[in-house]
Protein backbone atom coordinates (compact mmCIF):
# COMPACT_ATOMS: atom_id res chain seq x y z
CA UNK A 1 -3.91 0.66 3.31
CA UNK A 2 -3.46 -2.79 2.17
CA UNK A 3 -5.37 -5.46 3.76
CA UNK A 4 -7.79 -8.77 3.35
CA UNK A 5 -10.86 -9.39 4.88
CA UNK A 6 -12.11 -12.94 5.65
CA UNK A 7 -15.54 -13.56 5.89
CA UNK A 8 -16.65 -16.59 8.35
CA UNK A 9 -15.57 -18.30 11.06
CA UNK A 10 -11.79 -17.09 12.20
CA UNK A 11 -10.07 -19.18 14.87
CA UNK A 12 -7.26 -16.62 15.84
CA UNK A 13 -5.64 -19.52 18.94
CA UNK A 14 -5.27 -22.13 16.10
CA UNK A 15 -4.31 -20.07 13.73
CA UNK A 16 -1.26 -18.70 16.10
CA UNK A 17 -0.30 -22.22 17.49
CA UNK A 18 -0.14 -23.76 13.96
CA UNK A 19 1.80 -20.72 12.19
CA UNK A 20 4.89 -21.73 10.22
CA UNK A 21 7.20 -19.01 9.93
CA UNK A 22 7.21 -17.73 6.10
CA UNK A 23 10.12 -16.50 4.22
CA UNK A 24 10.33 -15.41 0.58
CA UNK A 25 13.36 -14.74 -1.63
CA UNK A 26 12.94 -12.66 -4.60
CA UNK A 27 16.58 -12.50 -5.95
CA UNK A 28 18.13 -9.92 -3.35
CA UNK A 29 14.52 -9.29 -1.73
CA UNK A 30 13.66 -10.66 1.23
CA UNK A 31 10.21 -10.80 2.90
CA UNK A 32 9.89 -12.90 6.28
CA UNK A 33 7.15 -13.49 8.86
CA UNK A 34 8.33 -15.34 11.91
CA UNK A 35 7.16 -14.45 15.17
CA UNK A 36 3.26 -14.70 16.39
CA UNK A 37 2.24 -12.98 19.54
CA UNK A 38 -1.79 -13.60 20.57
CA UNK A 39 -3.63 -11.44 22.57
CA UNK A 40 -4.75 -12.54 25.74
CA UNK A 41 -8.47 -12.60 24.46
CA UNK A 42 -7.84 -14.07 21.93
CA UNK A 43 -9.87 -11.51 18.94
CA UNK A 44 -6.21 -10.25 17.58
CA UNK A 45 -2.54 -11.36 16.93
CA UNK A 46 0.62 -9.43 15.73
CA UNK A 47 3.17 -10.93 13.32
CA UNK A 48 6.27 -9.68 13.43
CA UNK A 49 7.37 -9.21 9.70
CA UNK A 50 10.60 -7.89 8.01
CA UNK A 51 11.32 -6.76 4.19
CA UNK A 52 14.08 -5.96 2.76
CA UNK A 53 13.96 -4.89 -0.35
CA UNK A 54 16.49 -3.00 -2.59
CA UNK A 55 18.81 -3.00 0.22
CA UNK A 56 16.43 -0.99 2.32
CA UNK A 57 15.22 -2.73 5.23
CA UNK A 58 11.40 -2.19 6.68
CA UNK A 59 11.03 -4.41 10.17
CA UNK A 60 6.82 -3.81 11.30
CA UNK A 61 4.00 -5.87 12.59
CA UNK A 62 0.89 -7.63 10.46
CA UNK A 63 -2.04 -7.70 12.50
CA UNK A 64 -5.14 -9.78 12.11
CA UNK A 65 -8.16 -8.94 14.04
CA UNK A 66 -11.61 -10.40 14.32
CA UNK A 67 -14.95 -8.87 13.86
CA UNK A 68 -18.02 -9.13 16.43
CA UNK A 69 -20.07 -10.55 13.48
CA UNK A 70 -17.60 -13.02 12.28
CA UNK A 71 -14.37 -13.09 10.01
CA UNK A 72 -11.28 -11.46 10.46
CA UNK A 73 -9.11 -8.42 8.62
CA UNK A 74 -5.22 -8.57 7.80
CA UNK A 75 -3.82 -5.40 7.96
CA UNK A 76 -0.51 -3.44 8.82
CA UNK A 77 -0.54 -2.69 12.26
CA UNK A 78 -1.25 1.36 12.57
CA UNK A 79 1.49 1.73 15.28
CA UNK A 80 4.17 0.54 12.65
CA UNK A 81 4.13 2.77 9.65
CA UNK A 82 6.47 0.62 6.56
CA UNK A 83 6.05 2.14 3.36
CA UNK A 84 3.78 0.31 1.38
CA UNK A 85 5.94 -1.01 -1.14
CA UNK A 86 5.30 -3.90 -2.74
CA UNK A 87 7.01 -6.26 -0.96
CA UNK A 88 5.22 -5.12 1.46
CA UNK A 89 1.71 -5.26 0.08
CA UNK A 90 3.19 -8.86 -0.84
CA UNK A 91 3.69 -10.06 2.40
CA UNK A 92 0.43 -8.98 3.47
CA UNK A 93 -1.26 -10.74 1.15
CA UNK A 94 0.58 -13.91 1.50
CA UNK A 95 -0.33 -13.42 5.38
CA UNK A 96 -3.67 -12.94 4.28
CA UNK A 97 -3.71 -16.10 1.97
CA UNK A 98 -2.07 -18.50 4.78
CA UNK A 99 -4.93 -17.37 7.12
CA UNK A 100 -7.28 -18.01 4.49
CA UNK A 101 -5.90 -21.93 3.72
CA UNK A 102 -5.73 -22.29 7.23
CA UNK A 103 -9.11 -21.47 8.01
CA UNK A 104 -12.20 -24.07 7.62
CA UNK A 105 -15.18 -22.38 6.57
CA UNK A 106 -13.62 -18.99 5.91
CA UNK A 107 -14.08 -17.38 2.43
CA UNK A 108 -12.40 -14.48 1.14
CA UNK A 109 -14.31 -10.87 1.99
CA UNK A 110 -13.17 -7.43 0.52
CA UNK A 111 -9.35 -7.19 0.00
CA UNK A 112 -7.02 -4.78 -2.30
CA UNK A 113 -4.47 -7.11 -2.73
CA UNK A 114 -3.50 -10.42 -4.95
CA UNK A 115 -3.65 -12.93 -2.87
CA UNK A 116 -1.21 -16.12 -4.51
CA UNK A 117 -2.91 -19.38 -4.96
């Protein structure tokens, strides 16, 4: 499964009330993450995310939770099942990379992706 891992300090509140919706053209691909929605403790958040790609659309949910011990992981949520094209394994990583800028303190962990610079 793809995801990132961020290792330090993860402030999920800021990270939600800050978010800028990101949307990437790649000639007739599209790949689009608009919509935050923060748990009410505040240790996960979904993004709602859409690709399109060949023509085929994939609508599902990124989620980003935090660890006891620090850090947080990007991931596909496990209740929406995409296929993990790689628009899709793109998106994730550019979720994972926007966490990552917008984090003070946080340093990349374990991930399986390319994050872009």
């Amino acid at each position: 499964m793809p995801h990132v891992v961020l290792e330090g300090p993860v402030d999920l509140h800021a990270y939600a009330r800050d978010f800028e919706p990101i949307l990437l053209r790649r000639g007739k691909d599209v790949l689009r993450a608009d919509r935050v929605f923060l748990e009410r403790e505040r240790r996960s958040l979904l993004i709602e995310a859409l690709v399109v790609e060949a023509g085929r659309k994939q609508p599902f949910y990124v989620k980003v939770s935090t660890h006891d011990r620090g850090g947080a992981t990007v991931r596909i949520d496990p209740m929406t099942h995409p296929e993990r094209s790689q628009a899709v394994r793109d998106l994730v990583a550019e979720l994972g990379a926007d966490l990552l800028r917008r984090t003070p303190g946080a340093r990349l962990g374990v991930t399986n992706l390319v994050l872009p610079s």
